[in-house]
N, C-alpha and C. Protein backbone atom coordinates (compact mmCIF):
# COMPACT_ATOMS: atom_id res chain seq x y z
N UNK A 1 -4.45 -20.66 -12.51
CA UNK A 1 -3.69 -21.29 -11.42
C UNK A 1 -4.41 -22.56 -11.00
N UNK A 2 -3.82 -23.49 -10.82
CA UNK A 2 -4.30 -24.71 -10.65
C UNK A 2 -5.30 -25.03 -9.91
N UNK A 3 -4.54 -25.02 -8.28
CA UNK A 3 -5.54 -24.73 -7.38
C UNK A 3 -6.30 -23.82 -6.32
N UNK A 4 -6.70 -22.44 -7.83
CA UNK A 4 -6.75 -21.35 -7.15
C UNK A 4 -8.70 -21.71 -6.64
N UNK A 5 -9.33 -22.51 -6.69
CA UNK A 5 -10.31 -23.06 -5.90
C UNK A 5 -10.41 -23.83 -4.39
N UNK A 6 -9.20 -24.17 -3.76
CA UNK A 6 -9.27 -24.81 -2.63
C UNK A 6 -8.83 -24.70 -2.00
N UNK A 7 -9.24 -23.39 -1.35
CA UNK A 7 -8.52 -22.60 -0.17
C UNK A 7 -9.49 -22.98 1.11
N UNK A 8 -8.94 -22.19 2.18
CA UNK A 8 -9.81 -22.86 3.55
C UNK A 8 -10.95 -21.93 3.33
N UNK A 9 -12.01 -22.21 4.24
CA UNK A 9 -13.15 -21.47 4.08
C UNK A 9 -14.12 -20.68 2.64
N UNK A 10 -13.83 -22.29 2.08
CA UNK A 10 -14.85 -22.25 0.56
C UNK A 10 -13.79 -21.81 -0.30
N UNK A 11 -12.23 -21.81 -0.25
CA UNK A 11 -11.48 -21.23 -1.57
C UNK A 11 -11.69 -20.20 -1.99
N UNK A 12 -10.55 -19.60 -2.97
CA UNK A 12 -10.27 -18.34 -3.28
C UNK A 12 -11.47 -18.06 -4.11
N UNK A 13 -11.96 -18.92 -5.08
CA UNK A 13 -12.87 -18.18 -6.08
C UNK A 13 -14.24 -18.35 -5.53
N UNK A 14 -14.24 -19.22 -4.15
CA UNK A 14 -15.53 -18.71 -2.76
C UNK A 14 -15.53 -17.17 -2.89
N UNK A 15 -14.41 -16.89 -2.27
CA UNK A 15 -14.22 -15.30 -2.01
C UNK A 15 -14.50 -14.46 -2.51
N UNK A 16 -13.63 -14.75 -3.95
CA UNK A 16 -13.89 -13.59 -5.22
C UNK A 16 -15.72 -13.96 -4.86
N UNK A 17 -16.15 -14.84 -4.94
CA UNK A 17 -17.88 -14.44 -5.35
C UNK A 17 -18.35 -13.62 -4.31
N UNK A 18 -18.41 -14.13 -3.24
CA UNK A 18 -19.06 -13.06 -2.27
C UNK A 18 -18.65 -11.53 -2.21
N UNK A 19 -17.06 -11.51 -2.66
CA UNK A 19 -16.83 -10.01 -2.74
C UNK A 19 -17.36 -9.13 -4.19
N UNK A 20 -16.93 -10.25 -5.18
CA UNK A 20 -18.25 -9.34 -6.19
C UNK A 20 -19.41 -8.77 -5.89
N UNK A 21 -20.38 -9.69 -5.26
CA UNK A 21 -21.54 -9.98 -4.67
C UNK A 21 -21.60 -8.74 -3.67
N UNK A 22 -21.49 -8.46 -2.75
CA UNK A 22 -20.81 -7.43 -1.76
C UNK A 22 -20.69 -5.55 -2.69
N UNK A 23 -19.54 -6.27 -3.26
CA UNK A 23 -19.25 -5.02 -3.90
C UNK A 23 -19.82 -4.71 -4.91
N UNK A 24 -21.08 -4.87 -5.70
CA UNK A 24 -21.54 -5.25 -7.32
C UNK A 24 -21.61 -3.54 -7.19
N UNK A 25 -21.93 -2.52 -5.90
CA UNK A 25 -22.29 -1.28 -6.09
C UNK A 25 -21.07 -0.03 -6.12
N UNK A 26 -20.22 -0.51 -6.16
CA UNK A 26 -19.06 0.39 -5.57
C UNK A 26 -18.08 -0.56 -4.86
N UNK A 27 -17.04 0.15 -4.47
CA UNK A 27 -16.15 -0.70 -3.69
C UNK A 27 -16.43 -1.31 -2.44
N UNK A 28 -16.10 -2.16 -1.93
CA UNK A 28 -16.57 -3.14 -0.99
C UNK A 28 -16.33 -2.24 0.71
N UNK A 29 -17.31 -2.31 1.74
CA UNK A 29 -17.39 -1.44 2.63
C UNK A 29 -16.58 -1.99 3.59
N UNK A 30 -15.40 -1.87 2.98
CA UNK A 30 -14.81 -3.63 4.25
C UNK A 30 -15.11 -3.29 5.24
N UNK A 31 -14.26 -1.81 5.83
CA UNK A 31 -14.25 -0.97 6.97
C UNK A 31 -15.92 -1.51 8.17
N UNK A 32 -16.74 -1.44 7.28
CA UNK A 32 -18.32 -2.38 7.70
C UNK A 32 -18.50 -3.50 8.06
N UNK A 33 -17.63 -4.33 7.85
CA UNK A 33 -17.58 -5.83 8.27
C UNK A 33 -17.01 -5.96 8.91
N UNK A 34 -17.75 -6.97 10.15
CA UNK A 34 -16.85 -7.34 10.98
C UNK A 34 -17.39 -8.85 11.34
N UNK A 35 -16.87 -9.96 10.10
CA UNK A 35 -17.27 -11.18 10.73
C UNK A 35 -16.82 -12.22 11.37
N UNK A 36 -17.07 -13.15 11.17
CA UNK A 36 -15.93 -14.01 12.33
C UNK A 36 -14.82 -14.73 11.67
N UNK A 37 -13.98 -14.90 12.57
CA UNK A 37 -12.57 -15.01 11.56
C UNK A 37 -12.52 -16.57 11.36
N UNK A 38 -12.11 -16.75 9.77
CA UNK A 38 -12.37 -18.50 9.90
C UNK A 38 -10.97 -18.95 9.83
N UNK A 39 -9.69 -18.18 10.12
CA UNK A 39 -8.23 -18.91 9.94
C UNK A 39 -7.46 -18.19 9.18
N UNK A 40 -6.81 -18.67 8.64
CA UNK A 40 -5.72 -18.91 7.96
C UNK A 40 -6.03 -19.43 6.65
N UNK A 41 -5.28 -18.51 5.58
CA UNK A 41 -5.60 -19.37 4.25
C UNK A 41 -3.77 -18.91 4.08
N UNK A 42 -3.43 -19.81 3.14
CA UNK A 42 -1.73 -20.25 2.74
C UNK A 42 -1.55 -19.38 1.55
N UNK A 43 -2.09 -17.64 1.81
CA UNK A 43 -1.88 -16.75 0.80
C UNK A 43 -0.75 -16.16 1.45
N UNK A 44 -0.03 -15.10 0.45
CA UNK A 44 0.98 -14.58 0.70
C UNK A 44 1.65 -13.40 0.13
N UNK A 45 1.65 -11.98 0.76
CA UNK A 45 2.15 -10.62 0.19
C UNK A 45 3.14 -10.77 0.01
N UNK A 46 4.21 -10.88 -1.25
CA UNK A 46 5.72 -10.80 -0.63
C UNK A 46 6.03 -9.47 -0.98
N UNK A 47 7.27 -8.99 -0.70
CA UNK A 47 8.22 -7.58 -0.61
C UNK A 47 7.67 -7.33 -2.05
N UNK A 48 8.08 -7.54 -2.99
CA UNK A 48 7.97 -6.97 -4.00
C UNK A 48 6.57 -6.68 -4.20
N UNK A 49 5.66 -7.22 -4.01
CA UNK A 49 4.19 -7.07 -3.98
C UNK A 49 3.28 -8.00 -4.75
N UNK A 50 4.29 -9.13 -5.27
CA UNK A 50 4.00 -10.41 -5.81
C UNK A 50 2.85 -10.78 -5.10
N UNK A 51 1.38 -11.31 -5.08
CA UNK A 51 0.99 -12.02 -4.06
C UNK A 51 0.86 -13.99 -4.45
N UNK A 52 0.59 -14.74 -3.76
CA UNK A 52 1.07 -15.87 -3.71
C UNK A 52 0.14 -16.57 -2.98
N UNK A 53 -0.57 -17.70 -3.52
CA UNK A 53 -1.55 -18.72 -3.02
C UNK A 53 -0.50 -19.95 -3.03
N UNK A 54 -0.93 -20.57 -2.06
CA UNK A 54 0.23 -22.28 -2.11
C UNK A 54 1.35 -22.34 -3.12
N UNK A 55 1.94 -20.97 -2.59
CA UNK A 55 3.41 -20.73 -2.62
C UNK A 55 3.49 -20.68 -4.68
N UNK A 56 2.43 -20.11 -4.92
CA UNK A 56 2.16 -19.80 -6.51
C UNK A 56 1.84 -18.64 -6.59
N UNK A 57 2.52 -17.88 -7.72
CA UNK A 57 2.04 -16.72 -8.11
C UNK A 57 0.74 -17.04 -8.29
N UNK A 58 -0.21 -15.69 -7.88
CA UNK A 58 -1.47 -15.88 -8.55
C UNK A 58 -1.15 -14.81 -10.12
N UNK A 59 -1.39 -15.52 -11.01
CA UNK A 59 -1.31 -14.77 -12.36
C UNK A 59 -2.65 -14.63 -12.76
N UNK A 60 -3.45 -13.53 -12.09
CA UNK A 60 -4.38 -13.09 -12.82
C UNK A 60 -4.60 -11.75 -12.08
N UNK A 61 -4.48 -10.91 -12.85
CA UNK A 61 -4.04 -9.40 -12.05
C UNK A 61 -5.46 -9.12 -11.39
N UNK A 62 -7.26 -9.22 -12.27
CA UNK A 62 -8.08 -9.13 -11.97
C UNK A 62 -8.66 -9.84 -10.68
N UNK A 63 -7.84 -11.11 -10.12
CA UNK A 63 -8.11 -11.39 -9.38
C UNK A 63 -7.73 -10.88 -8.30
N UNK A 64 -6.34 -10.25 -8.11
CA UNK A 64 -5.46 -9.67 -7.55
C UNK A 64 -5.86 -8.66 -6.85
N UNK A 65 -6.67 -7.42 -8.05
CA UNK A 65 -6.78 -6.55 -7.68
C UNK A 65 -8.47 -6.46 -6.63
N UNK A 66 -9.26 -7.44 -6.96
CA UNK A 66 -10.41 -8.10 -6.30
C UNK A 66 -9.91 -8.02 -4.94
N UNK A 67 -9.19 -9.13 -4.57
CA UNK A 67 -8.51 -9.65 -3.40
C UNK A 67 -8.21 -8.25 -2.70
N UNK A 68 -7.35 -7.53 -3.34
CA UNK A 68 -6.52 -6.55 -2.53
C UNK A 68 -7.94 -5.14 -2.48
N UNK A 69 -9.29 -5.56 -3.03
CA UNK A 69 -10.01 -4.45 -2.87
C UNK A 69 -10.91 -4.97 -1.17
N UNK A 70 -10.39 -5.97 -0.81
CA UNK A 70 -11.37 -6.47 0.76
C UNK A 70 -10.10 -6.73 1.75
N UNK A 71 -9.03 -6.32 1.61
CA UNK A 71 -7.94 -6.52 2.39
C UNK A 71 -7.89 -5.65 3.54
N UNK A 72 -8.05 -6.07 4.45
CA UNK A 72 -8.01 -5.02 5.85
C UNK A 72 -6.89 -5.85 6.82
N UNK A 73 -6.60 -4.85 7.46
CA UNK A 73 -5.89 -4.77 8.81
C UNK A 73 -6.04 -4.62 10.47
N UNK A 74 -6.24 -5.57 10.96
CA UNK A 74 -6.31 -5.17 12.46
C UNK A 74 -4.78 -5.50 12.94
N UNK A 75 -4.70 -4.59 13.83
CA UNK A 75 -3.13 -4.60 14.41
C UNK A 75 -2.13 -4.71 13.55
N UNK A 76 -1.63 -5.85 13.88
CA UNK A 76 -0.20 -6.67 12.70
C UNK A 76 -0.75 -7.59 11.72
N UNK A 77 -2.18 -7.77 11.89
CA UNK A 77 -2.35 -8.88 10.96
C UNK A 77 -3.57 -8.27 9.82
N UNK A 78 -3.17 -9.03 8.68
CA UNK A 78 -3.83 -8.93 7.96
C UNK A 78 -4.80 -9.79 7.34
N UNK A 79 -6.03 -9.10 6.83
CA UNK A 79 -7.28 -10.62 6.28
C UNK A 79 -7.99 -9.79 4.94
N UNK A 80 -8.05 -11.37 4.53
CA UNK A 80 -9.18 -10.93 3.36
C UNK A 80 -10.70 -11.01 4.14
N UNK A 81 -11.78 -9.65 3.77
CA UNK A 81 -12.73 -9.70 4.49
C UNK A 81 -13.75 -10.05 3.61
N UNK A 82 -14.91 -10.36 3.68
CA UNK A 82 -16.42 -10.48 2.85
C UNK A 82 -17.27 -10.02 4.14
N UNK A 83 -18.58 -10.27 4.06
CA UNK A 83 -19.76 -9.98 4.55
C UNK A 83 -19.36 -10.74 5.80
N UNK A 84 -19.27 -12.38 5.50
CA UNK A 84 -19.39 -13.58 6.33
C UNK A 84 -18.62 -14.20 6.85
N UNK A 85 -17.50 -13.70 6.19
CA UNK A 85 -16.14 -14.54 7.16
C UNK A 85 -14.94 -13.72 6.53
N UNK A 86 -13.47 -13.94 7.34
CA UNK A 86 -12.25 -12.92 7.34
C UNK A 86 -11.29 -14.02 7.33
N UNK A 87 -10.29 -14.11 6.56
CA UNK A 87 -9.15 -15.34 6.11
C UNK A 87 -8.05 -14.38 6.48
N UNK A 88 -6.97 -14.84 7.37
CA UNK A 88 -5.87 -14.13 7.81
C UNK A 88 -5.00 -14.56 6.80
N UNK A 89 -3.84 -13.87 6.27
CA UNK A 89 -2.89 -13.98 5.16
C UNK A 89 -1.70 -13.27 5.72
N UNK A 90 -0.53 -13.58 4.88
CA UNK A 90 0.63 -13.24 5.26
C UNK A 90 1.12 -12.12 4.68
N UNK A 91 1.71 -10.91 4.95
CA UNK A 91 2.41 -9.95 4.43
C UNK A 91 3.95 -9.79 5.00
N UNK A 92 4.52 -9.70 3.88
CA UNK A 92 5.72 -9.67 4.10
C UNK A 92 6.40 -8.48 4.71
N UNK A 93 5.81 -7.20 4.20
CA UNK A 93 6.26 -5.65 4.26
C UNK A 93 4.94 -4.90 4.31
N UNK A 94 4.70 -4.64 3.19
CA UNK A 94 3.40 -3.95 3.16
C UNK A 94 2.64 -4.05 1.98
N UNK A 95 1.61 -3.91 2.01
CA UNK A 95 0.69 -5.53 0.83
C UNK A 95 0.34 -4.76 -0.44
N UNK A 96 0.85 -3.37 -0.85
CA UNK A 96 1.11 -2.52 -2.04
C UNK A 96 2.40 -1.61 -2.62
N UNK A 97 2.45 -1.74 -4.00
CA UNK A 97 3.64 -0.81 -4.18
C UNK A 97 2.80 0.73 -4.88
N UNK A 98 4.23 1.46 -4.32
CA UNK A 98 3.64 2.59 -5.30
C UNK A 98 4.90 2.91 -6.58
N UNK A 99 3.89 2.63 -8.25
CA UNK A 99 4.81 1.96 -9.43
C UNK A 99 4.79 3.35 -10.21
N UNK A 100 3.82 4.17 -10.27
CA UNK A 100 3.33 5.30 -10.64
C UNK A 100 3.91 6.76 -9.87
N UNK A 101 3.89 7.88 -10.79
CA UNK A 101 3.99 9.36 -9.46
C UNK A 101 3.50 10.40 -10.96
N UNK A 102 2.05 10.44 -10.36
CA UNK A 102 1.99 11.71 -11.66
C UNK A 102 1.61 13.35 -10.61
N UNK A 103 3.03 14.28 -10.97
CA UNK A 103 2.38 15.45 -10.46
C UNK A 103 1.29 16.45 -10.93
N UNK A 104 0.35 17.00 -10.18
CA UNK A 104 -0.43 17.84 -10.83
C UNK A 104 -0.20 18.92 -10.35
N UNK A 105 0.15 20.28 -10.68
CA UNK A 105 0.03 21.61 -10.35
C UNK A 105 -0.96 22.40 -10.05
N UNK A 106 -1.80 22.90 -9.46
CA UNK A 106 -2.70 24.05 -9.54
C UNK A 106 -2.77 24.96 -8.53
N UNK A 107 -3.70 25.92 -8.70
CA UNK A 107 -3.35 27.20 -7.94
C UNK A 107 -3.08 27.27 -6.48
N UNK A 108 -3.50 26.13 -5.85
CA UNK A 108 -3.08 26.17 -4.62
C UNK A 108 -1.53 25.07 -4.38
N UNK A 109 -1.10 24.77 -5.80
CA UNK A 109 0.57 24.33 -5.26
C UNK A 109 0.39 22.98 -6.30
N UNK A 110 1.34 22.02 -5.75
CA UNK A 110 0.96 20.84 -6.04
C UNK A 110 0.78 19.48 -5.09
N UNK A 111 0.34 18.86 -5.95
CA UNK A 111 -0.48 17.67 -5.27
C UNK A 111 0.84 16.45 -5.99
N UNK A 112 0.87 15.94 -5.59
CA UNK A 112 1.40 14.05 -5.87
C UNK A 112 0.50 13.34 -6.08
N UNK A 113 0.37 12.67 -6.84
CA UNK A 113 -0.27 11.70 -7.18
C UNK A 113 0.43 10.13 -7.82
N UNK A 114 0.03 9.00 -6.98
CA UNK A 114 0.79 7.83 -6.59
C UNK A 114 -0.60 6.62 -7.50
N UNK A 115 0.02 5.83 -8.23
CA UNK A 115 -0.51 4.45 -8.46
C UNK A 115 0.03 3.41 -8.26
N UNK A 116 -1.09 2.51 -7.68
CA UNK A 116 -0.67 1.23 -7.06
C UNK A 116 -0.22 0.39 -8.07
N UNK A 117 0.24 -1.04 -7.51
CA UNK A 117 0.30 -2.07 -8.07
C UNK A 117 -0.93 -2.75 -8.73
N UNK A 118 -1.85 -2.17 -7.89
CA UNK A 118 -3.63 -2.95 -8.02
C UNK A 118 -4.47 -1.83 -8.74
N UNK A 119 -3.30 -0.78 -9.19
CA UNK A 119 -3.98 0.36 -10.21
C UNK A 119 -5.17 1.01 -9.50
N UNK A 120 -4.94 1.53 -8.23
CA UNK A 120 -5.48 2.78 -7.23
C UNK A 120 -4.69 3.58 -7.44
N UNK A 121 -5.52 5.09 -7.58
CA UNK A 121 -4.97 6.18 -7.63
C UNK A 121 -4.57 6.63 -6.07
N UNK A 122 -3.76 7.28 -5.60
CA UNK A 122 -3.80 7.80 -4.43
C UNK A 122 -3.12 9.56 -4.34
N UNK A 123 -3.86 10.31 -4.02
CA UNK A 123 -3.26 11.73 -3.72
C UNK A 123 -2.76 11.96 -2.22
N UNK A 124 -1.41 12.45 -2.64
CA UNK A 124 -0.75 12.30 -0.90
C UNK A 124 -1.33 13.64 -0.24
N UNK A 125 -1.40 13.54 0.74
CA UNK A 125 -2.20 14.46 1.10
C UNK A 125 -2.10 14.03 2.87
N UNK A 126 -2.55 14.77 4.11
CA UNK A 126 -2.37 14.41 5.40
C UNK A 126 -3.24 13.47 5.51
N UNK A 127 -4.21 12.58 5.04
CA UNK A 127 -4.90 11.52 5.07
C UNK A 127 -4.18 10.07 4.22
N UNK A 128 -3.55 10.79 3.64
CA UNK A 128 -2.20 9.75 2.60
C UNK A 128 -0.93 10.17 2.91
N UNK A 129 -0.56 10.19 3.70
CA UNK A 129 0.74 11.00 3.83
C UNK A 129 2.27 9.42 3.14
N UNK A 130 3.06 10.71 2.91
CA UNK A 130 4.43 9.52 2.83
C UNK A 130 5.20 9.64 4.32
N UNK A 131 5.77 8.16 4.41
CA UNK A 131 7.24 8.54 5.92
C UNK A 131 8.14 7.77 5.28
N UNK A 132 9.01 7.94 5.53
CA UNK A 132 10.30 7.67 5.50
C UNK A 132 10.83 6.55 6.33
N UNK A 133 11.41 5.69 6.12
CA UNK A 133 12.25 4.75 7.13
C UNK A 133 13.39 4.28 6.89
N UNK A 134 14.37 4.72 7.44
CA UNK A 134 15.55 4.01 7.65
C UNK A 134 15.53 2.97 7.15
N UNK A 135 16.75 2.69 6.00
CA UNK A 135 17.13 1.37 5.44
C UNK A 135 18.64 0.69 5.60
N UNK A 136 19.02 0.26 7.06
CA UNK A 136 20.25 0.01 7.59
C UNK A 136 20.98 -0.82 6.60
N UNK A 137 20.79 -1.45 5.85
CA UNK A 137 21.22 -2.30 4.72
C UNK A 137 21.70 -1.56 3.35
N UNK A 138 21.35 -0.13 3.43
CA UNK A 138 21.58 0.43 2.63
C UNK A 138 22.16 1.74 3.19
N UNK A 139 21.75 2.38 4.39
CA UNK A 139 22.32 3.54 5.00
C UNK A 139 21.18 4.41 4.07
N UNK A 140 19.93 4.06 3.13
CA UNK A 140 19.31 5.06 2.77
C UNK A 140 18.03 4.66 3.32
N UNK A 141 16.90 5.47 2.84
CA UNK A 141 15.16 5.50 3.33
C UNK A 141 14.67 4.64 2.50
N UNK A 142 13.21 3.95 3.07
CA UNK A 142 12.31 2.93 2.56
C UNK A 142 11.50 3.67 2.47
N UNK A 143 10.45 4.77 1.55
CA UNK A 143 9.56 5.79 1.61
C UNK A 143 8.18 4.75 1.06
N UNK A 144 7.27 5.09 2.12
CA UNK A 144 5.59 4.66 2.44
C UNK A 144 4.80 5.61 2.08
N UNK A 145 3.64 4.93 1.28
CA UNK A 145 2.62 5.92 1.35
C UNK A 145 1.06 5.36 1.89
N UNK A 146 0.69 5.97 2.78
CA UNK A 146 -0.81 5.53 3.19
C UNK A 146 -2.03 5.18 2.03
N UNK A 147 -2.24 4.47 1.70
CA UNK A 147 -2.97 3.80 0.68
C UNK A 147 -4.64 4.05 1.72
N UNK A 148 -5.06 3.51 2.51
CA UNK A 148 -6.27 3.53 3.22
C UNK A 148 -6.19 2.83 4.34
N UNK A 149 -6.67 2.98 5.63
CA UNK A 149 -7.12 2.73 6.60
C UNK A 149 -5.77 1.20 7.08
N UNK A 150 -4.53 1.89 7.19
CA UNK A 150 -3.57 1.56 7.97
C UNK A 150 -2.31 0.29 6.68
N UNK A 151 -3.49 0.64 5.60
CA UNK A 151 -2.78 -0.17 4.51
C UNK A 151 -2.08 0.69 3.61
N UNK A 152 -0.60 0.64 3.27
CA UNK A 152 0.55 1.35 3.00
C UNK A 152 1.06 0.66 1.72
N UNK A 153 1.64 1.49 0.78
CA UNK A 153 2.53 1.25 -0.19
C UNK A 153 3.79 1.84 0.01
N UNK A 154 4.95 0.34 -0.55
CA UNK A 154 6.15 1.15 -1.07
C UNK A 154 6.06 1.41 -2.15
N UNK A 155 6.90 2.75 -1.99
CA UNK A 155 7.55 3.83 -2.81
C UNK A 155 8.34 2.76 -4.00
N UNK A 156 8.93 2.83 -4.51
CA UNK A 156 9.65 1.82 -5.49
C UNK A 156 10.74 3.16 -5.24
N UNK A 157 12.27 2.53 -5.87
CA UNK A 157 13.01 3.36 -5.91
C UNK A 157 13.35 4.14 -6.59
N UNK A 158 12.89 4.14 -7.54
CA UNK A 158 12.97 5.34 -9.26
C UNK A 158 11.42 5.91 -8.91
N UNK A 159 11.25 6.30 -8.08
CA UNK A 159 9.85 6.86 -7.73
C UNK A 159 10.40 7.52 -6.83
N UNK A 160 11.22 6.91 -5.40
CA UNK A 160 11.99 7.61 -4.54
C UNK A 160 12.81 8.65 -5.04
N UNK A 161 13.64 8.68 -5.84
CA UNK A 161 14.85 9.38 -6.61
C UNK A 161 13.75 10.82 -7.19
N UNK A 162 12.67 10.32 -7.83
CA UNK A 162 11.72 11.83 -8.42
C UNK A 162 11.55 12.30 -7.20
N UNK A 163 11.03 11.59 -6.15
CA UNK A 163 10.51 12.75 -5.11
C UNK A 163 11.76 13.27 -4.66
N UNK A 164 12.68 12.58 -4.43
CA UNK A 164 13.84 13.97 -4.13
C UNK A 164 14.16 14.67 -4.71
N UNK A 165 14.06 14.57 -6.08
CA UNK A 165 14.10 16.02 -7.42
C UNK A 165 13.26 16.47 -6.88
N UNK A 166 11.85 16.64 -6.25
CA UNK A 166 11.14 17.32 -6.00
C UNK A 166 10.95 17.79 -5.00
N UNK A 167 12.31 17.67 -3.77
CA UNK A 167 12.19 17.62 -2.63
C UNK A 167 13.02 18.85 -2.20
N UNK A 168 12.75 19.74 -0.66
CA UNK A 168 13.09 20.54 -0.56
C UNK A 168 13.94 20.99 0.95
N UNK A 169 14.47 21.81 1.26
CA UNK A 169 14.55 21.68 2.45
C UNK A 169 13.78 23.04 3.33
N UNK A 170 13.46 22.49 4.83
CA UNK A 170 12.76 23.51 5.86
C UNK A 170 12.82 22.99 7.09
N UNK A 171 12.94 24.46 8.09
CA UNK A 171 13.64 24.15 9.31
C UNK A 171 12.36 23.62 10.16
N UNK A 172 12.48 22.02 10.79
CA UNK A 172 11.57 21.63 12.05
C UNK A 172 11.69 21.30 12.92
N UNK A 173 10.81 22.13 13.85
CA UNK A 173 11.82 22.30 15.69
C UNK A 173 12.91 22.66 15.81
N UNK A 174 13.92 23.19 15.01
CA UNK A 174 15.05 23.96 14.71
C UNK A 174 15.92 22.89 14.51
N UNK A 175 15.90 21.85 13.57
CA UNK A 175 16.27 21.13 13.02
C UNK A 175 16.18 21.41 10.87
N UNK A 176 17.31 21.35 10.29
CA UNK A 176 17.18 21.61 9.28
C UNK A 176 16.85 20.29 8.23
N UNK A 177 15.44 19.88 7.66
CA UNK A 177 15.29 18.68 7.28
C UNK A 177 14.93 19.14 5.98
N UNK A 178 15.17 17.61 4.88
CA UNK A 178 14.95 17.59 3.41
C UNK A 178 13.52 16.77 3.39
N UNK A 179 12.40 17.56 2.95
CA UNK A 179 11.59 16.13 2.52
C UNK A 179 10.45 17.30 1.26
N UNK A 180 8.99 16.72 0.99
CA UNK A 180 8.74 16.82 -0.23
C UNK A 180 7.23 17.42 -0.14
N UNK A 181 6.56 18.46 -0.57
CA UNK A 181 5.61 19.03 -0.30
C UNK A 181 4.40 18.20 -1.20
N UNK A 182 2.98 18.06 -0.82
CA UNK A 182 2.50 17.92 -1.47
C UNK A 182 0.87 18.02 -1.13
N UNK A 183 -0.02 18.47 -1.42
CA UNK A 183 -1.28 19.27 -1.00
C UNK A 183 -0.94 20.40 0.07
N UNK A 184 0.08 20.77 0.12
CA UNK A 184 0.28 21.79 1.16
C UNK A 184 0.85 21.11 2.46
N UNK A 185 1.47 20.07 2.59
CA UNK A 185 1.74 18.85 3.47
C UNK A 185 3.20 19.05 3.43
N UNK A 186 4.02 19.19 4.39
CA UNK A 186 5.67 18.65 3.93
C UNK A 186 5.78 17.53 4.82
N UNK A 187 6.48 16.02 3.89
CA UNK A 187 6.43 15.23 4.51
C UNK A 187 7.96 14.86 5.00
N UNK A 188 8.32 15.10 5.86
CA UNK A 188 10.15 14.91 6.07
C UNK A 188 10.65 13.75 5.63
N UNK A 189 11.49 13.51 5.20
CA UNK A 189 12.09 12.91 4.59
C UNK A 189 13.73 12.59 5.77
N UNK A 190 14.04 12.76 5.91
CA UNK A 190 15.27 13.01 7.03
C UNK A 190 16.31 14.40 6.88
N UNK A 191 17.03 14.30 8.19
CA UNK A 191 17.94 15.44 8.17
C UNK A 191 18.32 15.77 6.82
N UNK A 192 18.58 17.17 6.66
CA UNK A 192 19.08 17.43 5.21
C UNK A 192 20.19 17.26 5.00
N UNK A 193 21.38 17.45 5.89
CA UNK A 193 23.00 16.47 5.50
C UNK A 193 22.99 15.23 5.55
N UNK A 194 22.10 14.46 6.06
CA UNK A 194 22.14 13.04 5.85
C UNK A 194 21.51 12.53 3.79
N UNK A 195 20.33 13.75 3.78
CA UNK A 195 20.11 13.42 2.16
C UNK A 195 21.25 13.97 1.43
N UNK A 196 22.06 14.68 1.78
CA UNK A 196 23.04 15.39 1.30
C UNK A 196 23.97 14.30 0.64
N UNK A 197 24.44 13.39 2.15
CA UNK A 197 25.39 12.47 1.93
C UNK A 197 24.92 10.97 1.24
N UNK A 198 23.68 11.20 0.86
CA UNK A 198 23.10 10.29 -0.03
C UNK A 198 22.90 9.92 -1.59
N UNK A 199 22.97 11.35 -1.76
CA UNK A 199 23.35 11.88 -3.30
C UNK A 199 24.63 11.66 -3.77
């Protein structure tokens, strides 16, 4: 990418170094940093999970997946973090998809298992849980999964469609709802005549 060097606060491949640098031992402790924020850099999550420097794909997945390994969240906003400084960036929806769903079975039931766009494994589980959201544009659900520490993936929709093959119904608060078990977790999904009338 052309000018994937001249971003604010020393440029993108500034970043990538210090987060190598940072992370050379394991994954980067973002959750540990807390430095001072230097702005705004003209990056960009879109819906699909494209991400985007001065309105350019970045085409290099390794860089991608770098970037999205120091990405944290306070409140509504999001930043790329290092040791020394935090670059606020734009997200459109939510700054991962989930492209993957491999189930595993074992004696205590089954587990879900979700891969990212940035090729993280994730097991849903009450620390990963999925929710559901209303999609008024469609009259169907936008299904999320907790990726880490307030950072979420969509579901893709041929990923959505398996978990409802795999989905069940059970009564909550004496309400009869459809949604999808997984580490021993049922995550609702919505009323069960509303998935009814979705099928």
């Amino acid at each position: 990418m052309a000018n994937e060097g001249q971003a604010g606060g020393g440029g993108l491949d500034a970043i990538a170094g210090a987060v190598k640098r940072a992370g050379a031992k394991g994954p980067p402790p973002v959750h540990l940093w807390n430095p001072p924020d230097c702005g705004d850099i003209d990056m960009r999550i879109a819906a699909d999970g494209t991400w985007f420097y001065q309105k350019t794909p970045i085409g290099r997945p390794a860089l991608v997946r770098l970037f999205a390994s120091v990405l944290k969240r306070e409140g509504d906003k999001y930043f790329l973090v290092t040791p020394v400084e935090k670059c606020g960036i734009v997200v459109d929806d939510v700054p991962f998809l989930a492209v993957e769903l491999y189930v595993e079975q074992d004696q205590n039931g089954r587990i879900l298992h979700f891969r990212t766009n940035v090729d993280d494994w994730v097991a849903c589980r009450r620390d990963h849980a999925l929710r559901f959201e209303p999609e008024p544009a469609t009259d169907g659900l936008k299904p999320y999964l907790h990726v880490r520490r307030g950072l979420w993936a969509k579901v893709t929709r041929a990923l959505f469609y398996d978990l409802v093959e795999l989905g069940e119904e059970r009564d909550l608060e004496g309400e009869r709802m459809f949604g999808v078990v997984s580490a021993g977790e049922f995550f609702a999904m919505a009323p069960a005549a509303q998935i009814r009338d979705m099928l």
